[in-house]
C-alpha atoms as a PDB file:
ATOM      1  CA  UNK A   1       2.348 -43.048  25.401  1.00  0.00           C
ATOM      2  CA  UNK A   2       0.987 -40.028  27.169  1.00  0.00           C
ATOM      3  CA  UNK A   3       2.973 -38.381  29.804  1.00  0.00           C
ATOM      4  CA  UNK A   4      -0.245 -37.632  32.203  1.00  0.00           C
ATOM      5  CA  UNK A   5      -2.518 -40.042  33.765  1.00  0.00           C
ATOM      6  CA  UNK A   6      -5.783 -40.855  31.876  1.00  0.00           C
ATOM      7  CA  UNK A   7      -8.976 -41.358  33.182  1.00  0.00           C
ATOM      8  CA  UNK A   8     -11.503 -43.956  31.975  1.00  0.00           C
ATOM      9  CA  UNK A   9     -13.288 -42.702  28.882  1.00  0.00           C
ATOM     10  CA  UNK A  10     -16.373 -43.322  28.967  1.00  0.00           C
ATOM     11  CA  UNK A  11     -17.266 -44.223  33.321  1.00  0.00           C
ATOM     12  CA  UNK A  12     -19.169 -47.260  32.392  1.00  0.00           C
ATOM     13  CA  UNK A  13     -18.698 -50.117  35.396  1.00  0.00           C
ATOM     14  CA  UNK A  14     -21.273 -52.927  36.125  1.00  0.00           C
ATOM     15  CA  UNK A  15     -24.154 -50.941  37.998  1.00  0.00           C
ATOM     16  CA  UNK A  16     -22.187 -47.828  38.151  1.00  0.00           C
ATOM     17  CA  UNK A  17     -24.374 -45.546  35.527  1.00  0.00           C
ATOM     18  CA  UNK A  18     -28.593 -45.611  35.911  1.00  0.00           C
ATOM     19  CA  UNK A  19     -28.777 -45.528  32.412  1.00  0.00           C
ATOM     20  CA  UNK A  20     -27.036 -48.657  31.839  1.00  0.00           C
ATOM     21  CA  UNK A  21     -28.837 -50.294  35.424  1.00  0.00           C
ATOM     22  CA  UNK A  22     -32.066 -50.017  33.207  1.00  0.00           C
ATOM     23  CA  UNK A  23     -30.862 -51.315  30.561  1.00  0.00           C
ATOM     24  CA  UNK A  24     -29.250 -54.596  31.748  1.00  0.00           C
ATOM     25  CA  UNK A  25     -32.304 -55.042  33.973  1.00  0.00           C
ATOM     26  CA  UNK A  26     -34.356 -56.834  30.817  1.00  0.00           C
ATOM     27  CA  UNK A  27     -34.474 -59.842  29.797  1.00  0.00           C
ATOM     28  CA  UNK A  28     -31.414 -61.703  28.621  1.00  0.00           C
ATOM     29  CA  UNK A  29     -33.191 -63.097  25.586  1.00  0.00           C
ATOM     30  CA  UNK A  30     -31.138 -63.709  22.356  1.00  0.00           C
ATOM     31  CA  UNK A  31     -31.779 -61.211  19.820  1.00  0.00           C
ATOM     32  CA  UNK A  32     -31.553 -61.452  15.796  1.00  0.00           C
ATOM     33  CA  UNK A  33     -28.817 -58.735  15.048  1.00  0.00           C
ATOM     34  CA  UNK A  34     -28.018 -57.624  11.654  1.00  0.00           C
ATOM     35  CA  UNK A  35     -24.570 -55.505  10.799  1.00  0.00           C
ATOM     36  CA  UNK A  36     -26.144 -52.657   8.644  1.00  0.00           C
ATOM     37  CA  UNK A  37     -24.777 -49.809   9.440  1.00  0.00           C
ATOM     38  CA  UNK A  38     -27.742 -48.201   9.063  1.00  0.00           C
ATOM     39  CA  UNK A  39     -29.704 -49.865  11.492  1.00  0.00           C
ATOM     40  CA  UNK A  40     -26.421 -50.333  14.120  1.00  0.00           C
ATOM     41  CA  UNK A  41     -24.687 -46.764  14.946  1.00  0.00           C
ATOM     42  CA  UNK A  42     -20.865 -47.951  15.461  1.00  0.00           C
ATOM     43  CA  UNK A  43     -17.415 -46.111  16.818  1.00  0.00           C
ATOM     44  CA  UNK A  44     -14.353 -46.388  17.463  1.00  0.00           C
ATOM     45  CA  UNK A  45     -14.510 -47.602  21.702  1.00  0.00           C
ATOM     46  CA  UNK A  46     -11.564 -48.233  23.378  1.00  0.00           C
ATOM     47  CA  UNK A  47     -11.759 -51.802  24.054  1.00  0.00           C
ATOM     48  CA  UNK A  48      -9.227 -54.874  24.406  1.00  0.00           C
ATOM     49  CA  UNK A  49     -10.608 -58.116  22.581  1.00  0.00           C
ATOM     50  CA  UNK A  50      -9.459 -61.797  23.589  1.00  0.00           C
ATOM     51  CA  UNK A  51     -10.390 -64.252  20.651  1.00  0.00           C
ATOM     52  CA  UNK A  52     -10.626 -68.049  21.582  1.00  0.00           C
ATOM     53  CA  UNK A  53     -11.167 -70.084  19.303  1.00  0.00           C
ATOM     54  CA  UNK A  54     -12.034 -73.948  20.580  1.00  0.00           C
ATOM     55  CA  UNK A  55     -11.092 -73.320  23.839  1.00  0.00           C
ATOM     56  CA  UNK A  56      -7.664 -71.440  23.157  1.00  0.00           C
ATOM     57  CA  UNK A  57      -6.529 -68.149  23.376  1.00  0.00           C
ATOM     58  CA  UNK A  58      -5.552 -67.112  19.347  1.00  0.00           C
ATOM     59  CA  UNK A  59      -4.933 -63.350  20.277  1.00  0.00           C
ATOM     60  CA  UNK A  60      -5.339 -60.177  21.860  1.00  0.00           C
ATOM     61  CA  UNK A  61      -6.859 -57.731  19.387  1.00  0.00           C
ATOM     62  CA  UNK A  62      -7.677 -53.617  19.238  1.00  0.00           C
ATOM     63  CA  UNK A  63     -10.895 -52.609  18.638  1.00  0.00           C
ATOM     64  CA  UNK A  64     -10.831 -50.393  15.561  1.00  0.00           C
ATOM     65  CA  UNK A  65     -14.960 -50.325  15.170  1.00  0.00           C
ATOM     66  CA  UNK A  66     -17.820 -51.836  17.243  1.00  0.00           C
ATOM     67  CA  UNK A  67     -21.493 -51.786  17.241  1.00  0.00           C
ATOM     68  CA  UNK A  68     -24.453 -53.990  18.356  1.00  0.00           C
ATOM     69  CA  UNK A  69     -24.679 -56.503  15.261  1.00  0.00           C
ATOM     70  CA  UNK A  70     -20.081 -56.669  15.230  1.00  0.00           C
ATOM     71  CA  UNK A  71     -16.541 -55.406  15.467  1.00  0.00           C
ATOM     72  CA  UNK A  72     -13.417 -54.485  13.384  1.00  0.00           C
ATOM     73  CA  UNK A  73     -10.404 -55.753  15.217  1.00  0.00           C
ATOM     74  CA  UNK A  74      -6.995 -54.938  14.231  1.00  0.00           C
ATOM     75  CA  UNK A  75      -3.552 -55.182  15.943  1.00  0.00           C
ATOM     76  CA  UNK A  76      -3.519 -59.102  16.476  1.00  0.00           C
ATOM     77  CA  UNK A  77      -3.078 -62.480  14.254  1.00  0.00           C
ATOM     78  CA  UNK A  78      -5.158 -62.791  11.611  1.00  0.00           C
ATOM     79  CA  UNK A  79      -7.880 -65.406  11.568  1.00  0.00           C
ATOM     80  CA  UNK A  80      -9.752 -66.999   8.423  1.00  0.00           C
ATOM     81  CA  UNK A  81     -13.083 -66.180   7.265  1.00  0.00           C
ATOM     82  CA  UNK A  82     -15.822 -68.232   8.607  1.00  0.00           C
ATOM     83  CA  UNK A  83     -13.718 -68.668  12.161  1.00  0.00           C
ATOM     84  CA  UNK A  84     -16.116 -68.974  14.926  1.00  0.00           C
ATOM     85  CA  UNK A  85     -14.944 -68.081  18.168  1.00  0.00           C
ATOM     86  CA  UNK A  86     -15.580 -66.325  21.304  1.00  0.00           C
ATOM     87  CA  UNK A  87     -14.761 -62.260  22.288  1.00  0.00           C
ATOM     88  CA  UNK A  88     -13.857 -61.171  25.758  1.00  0.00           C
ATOM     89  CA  UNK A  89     -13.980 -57.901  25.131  1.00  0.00           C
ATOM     90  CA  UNK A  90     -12.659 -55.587  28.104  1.00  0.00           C
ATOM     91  CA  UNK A  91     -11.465 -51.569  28.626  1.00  0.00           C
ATOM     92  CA  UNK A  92     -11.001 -49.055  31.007  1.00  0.00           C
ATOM     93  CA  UNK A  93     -14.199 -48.360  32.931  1.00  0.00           C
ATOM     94  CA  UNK A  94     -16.099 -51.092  30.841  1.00  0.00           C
ATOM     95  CA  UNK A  95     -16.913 -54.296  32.562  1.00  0.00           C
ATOM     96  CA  UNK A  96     -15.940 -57.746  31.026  1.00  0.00           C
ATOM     97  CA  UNK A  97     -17.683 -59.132  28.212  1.00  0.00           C
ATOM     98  CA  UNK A  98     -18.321 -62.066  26.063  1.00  0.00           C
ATOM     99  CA  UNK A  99     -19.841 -62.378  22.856  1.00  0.00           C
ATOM    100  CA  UNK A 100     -19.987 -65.687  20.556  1.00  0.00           C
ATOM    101  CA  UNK A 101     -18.700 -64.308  17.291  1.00  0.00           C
ATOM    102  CA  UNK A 102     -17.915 -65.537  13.283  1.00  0.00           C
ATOM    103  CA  UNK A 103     -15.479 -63.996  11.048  1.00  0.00           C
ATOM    104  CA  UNK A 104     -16.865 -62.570   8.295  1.00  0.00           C
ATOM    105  CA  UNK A 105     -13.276 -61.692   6.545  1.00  0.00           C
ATOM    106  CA  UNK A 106      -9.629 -60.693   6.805  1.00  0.00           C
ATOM    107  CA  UNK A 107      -8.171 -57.895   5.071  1.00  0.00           C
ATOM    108  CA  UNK A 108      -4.580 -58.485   4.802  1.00  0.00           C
ATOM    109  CA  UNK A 109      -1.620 -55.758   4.413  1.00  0.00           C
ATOM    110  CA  UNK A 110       2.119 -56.000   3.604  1.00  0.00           C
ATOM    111  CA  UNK A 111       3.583 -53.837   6.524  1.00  0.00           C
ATOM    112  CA  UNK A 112       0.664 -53.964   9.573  1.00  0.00           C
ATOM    113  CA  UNK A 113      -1.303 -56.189  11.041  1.00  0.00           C
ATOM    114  CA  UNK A 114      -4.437 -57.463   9.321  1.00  0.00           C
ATOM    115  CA  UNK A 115      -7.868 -56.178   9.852  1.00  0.00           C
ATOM    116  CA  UNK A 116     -10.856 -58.336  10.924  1.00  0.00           C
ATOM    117  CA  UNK A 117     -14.285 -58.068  10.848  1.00  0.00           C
ATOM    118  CA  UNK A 118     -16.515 -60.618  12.532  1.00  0.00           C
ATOM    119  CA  UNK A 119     -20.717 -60.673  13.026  1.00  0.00           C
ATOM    120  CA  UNK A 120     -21.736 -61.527  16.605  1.00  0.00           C
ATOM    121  CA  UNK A 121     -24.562 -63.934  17.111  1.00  0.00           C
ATOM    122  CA  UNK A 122     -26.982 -64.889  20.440  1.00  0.00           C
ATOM    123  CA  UNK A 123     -26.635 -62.016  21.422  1.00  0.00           C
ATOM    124  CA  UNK A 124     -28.775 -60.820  24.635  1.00  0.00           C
ATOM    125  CA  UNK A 125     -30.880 -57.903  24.827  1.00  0.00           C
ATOM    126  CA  UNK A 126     -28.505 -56.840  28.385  1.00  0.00           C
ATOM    127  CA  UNK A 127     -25.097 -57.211  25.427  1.00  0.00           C
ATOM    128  CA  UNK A 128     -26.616 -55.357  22.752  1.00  0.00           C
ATOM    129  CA  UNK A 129     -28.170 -52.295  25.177  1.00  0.00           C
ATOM    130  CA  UNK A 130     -24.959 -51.884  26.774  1.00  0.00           C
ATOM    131  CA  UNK A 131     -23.166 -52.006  23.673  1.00  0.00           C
ATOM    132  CA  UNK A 132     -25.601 -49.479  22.091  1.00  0.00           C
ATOM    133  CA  UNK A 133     -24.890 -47.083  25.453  1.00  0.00           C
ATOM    134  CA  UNK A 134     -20.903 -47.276  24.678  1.00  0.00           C
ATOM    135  CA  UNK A 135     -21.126 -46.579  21.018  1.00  0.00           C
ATOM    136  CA  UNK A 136     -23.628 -43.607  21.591  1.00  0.00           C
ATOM    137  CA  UNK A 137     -21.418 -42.069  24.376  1.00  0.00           C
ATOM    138  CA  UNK A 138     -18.639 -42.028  22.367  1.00  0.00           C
ATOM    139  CA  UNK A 139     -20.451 -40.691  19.496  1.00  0.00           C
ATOM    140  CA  UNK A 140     -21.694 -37.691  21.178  1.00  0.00           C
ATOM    141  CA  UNK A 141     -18.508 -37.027  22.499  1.00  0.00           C
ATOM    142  CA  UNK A 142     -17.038 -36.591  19.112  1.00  0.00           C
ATOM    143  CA  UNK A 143     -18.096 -32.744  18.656  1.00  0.00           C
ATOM    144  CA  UNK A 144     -14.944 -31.758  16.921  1.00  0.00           C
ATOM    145  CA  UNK A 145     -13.079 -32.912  13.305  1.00  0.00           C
ATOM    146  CA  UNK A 146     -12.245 -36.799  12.774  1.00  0.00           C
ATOM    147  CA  UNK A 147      -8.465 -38.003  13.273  1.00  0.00           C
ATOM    148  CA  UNK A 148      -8.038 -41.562  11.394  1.00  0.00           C
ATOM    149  CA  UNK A 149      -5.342 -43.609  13.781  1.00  0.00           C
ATOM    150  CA  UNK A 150      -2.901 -46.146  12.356  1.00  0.00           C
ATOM    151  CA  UNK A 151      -1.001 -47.797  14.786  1.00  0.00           C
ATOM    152  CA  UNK A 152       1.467 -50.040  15.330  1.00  0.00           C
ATOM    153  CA  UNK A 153       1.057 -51.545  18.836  1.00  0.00           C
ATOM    154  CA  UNK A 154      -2.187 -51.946  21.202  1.00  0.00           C
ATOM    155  CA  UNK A 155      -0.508 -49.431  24.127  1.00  0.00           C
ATOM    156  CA  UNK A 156       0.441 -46.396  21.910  1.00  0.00           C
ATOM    157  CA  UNK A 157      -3.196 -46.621  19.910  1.00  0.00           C
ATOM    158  CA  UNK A 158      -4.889 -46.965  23.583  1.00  0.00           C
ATOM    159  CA  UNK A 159      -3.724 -44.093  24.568  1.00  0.00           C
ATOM    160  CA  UNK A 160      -3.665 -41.503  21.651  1.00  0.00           C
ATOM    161  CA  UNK A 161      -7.296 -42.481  20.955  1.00  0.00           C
ATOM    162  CA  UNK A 162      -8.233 -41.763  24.654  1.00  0.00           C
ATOM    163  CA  UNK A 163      -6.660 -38.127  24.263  1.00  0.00           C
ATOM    164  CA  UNK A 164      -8.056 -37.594  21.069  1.00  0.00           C
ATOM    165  CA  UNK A 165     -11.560 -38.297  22.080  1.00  0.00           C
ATOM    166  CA  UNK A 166     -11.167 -36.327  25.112  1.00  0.00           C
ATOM    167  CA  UNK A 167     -10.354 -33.236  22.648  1.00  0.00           C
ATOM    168  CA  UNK A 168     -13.569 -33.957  21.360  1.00  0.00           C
ATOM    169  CA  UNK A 169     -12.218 -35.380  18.230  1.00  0.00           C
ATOM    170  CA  UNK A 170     -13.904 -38.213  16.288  1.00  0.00           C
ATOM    171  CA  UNK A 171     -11.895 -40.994  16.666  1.00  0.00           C
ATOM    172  CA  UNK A 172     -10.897 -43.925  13.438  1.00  0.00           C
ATOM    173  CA  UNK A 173      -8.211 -46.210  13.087  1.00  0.00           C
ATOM    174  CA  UNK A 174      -6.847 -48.734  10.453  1.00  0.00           C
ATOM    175  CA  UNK A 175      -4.164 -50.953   9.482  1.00  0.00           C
ATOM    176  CA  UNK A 176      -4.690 -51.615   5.997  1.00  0.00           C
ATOM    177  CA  UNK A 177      -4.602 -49.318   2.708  1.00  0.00           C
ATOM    178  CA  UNK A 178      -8.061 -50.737   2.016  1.00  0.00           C
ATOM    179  CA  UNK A 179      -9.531 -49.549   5.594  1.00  0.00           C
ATOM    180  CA  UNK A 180      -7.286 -45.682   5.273  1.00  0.00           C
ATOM    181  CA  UNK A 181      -9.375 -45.513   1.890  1.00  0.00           C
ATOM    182  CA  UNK A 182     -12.745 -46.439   3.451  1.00  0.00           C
ATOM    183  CA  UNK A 183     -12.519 -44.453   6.535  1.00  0.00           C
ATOM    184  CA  UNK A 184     -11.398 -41.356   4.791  1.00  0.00           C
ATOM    185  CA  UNK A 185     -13.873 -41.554   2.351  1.00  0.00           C
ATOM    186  CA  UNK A 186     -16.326 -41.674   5.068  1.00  0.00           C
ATOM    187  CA  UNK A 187     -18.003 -38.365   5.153  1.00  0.00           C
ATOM    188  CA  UNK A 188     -19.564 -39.031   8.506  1.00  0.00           C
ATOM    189  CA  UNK A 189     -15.793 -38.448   9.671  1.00  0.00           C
ATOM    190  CA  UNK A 190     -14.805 -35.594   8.644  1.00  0.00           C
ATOM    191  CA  UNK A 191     -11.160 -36.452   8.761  1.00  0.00           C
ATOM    192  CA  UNK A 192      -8.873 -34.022   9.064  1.00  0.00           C
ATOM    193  CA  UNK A 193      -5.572 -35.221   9.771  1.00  0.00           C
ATOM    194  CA  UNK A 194      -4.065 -38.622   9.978  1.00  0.00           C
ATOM    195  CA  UNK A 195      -1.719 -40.054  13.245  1.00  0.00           C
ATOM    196  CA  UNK A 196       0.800 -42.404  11.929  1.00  0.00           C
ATOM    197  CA  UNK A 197       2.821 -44.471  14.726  1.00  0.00           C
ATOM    198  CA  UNK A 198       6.477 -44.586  13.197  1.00  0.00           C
ATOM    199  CA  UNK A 199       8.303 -48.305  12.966  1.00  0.00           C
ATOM    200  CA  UNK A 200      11.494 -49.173  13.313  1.00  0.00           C
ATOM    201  CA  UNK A 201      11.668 -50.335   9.490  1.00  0.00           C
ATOM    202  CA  UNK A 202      11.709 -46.398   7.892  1.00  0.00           C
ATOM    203  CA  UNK A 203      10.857 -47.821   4.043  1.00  0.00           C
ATOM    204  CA  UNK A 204       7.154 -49.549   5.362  1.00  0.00           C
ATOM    205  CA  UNK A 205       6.342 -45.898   7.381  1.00  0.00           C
ATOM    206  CA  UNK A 206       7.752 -43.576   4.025  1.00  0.00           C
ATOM    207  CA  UNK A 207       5.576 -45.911   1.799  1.00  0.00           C
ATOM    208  CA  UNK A 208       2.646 -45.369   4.374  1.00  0.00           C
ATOM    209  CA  UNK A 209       2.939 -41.614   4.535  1.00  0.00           C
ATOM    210  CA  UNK A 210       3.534 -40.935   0.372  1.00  0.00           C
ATOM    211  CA  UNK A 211       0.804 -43.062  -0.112  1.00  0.00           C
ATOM    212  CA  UNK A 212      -1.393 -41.048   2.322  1.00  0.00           C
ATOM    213  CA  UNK A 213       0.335 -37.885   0.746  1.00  0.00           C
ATOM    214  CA  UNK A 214      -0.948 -39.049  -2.977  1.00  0.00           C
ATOM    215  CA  UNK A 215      -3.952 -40.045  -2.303  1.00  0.00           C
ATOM    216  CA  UNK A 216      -5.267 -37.333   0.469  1.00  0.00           C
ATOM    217  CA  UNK A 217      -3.261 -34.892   0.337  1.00  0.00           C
ATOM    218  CA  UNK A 218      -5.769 -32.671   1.757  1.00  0.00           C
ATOM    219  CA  UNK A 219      -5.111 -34.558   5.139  1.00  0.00           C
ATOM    220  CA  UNK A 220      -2.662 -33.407   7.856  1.00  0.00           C
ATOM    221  CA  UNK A 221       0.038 -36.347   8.337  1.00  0.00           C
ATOM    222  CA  UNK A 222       1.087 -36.711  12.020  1.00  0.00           C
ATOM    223  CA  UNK A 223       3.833 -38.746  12.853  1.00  0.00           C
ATOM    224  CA  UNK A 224       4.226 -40.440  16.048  1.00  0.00           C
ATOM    225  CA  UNK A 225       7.721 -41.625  17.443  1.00  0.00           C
ATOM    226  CA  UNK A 226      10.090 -41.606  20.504  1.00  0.00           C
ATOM    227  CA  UNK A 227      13.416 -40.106  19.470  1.00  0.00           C
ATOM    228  CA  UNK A 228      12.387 -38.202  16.046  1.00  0.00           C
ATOM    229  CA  UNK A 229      16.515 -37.506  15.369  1.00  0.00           C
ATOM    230  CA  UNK A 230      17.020 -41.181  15.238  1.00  0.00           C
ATOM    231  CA  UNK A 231      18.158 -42.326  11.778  1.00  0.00           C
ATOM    232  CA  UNK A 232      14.866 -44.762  11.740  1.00  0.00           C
ATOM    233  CA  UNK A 233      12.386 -41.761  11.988  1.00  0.00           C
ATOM    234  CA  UNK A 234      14.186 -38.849  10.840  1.00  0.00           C
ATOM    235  CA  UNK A 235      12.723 -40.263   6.888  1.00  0.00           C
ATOM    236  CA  UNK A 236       9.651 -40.693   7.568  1.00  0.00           C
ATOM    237  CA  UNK A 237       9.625 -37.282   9.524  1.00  0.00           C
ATOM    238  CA  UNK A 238      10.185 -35.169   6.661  1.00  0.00           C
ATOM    239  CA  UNK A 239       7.110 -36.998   4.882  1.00  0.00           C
ATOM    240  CA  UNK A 240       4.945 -35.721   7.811  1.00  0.00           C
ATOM    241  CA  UNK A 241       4.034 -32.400   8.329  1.00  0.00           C
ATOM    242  CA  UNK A 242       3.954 -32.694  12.130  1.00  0.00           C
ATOM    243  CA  UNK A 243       5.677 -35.094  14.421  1.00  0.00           C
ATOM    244  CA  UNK A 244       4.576 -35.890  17.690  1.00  0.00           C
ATOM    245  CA  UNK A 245       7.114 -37.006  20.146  1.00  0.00           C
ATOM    246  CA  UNK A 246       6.635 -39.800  23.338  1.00  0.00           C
ATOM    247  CA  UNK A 247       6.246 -38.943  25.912  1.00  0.00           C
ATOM    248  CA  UNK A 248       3.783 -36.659  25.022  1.00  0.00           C
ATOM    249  CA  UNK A 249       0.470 -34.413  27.222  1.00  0.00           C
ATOM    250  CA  UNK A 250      -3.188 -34.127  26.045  1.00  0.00           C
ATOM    251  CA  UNK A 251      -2.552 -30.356  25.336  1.00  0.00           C
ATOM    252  CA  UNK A 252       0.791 -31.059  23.005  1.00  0.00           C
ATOM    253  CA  UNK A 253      -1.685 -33.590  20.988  1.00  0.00           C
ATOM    254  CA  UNK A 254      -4.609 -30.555  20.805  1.00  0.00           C
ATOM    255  CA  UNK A 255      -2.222 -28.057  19.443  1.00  0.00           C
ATOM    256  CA  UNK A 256      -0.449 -30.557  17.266  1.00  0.00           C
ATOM    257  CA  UNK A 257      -4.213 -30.997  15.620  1.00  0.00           C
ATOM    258  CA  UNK A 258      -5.603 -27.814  16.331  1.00  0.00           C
ATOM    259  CA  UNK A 259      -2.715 -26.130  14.654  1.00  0.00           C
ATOM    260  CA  UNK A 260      -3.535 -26.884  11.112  1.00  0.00           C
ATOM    261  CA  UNK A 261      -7.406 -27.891  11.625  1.00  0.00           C
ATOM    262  CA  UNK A 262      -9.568 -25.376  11.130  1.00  0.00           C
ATOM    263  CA  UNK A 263     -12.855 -26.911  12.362  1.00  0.00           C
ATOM    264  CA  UNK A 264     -11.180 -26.116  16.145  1.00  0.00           C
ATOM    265  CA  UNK A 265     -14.196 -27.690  18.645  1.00  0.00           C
ATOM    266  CA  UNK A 266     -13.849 -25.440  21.688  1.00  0.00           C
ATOM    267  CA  UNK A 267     -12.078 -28.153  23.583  1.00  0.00           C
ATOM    268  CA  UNK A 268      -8.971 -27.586  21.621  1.00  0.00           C
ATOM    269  CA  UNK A 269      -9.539 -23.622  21.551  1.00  0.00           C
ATOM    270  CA  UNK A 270      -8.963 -23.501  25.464  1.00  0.00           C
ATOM    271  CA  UNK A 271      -5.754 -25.024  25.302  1.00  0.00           C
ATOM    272  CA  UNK A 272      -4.244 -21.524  23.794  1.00  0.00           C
ATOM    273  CA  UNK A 273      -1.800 -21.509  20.618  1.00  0.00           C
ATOM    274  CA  UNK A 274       0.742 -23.834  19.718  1.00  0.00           C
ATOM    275  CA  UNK A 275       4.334 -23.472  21.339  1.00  0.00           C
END
């Protein structure tokens, strides 16, 4: 994770913002959500998610995509389609909360953690407004190119995608060949380069980067890992075209990016050329 300290991303804290006072000042009254995209803006919000599921904690989840009507979760235990359960969903400079929630379906992969998509229901106006202000924050902070994430563990992704959207980069993140093909054919994105967080099992992270390399080549591959001599990353480092090594600071990540992207936002252009 990063070397510096990181502050919280987006300032939001119960009665804390007077944008968000108005907004949890309506009514509480259940609203009808659907999860069109088109009618729900959604991000990538930096959010821990406790499922319980008849009154027992199933898992600890990422969130890898949340808007008003749902959420993508990823780095937890896969649950079966139809699952209802509750979400506590919590992050840094967020308050607590929770959601009554159905799962819609699991996409399964052979070397990560699934990904899960689930449809919240009753949900109150004060839920769905200060949802909406998250997701909108974090949109308008994404001035510069889009970095797709695909992580391993909850504290590594937590803390890349905080630097990342401090650069001003769009944030995405996936787990699954199925979700790395939808997000980078997203061209709301605008990916540019692609973070991989390195295993200790170098066959899964080589099949993950020539797979990436195939099919978007275009993309700059990233790889992220602690000792990159070691004998379990020094493979899948030559596959990459830029390894990133932990500990790492916000301005090693920005000239990591900003080296080979060429969309630079001007957050990455003040932190001078790479070393």
């Amino acid at each position: 994770m990063r070397s510096n300290d990181r502050e919280p991303l987006y300032g939001i804290r119960s009665g804390s913002d007077p944008d968000t006072a108005s907004h949890i000042s309506r009514a509480d009254a259940p609203r009808p959500l659907c999860v069109d995209r088109r009618e729900h803006p959604r991000a990538l919000v930096p959010l821990s998610a406790i499922a319980i599921v008849e009154n027992r904690k199933v898992g600890t989840y990422s969130v890898a995509n949340l808007s008003a009507g749902g959420a993508l979760l990823m780095l937890g235990p896969s649950l079966p389609a139809g699952t209802s359960l509750q979400l506590l969903l919590d992050g840094p400079g967020a308050e607590q909360l929770t959601i009554a929630a159905v799962v819609l379906r699991t996409e399964p992969s052979t070397d990560r953690d699934p990904m899960i998509a689930v449809r919240f229901h009753g949900v109150s106006a004060r839920f769905a407004d200060l949802i909406q202000t998250l997701v909108l924050r974090s949109l308008e902070q994404a001035s510069g190119p889009g970095v797709l994430v695909v992580p391993r563990g909850p504290a590594l992704f937590a803390a890349i995608a905080s630097d990342l959207a401090a650069l001003g980069c769009h944030v995405a993140a996936a787990t699954t060949r199925l979700q790395i093909i939808r997000q980078a054919g997203d061209p709301e994105l605008r990916l540019r380069a692609v973070i991989v967080e390195l295993s200790a099992d170098p066959r899964e992270d080589c099949d993950v980067l020539d797979f990436l390399a195939e099919a978007f080549p275009r993309l700059l591959r990233v790889a992220v890992c602690a000792r990159p001599r070691s004998p379990h990353c020094m493979c899948p480092a030559v596959r990459a075209q830029a390894v990133l090594v932990m500990p790492w600071t916000r301005s090693q990540l920005g000239a990591t990016i900003g080296r080979h992207v060429s969309e630079r936002p001007e957050s990455l252009a003040k932190l001078g050329p790479p070393v």
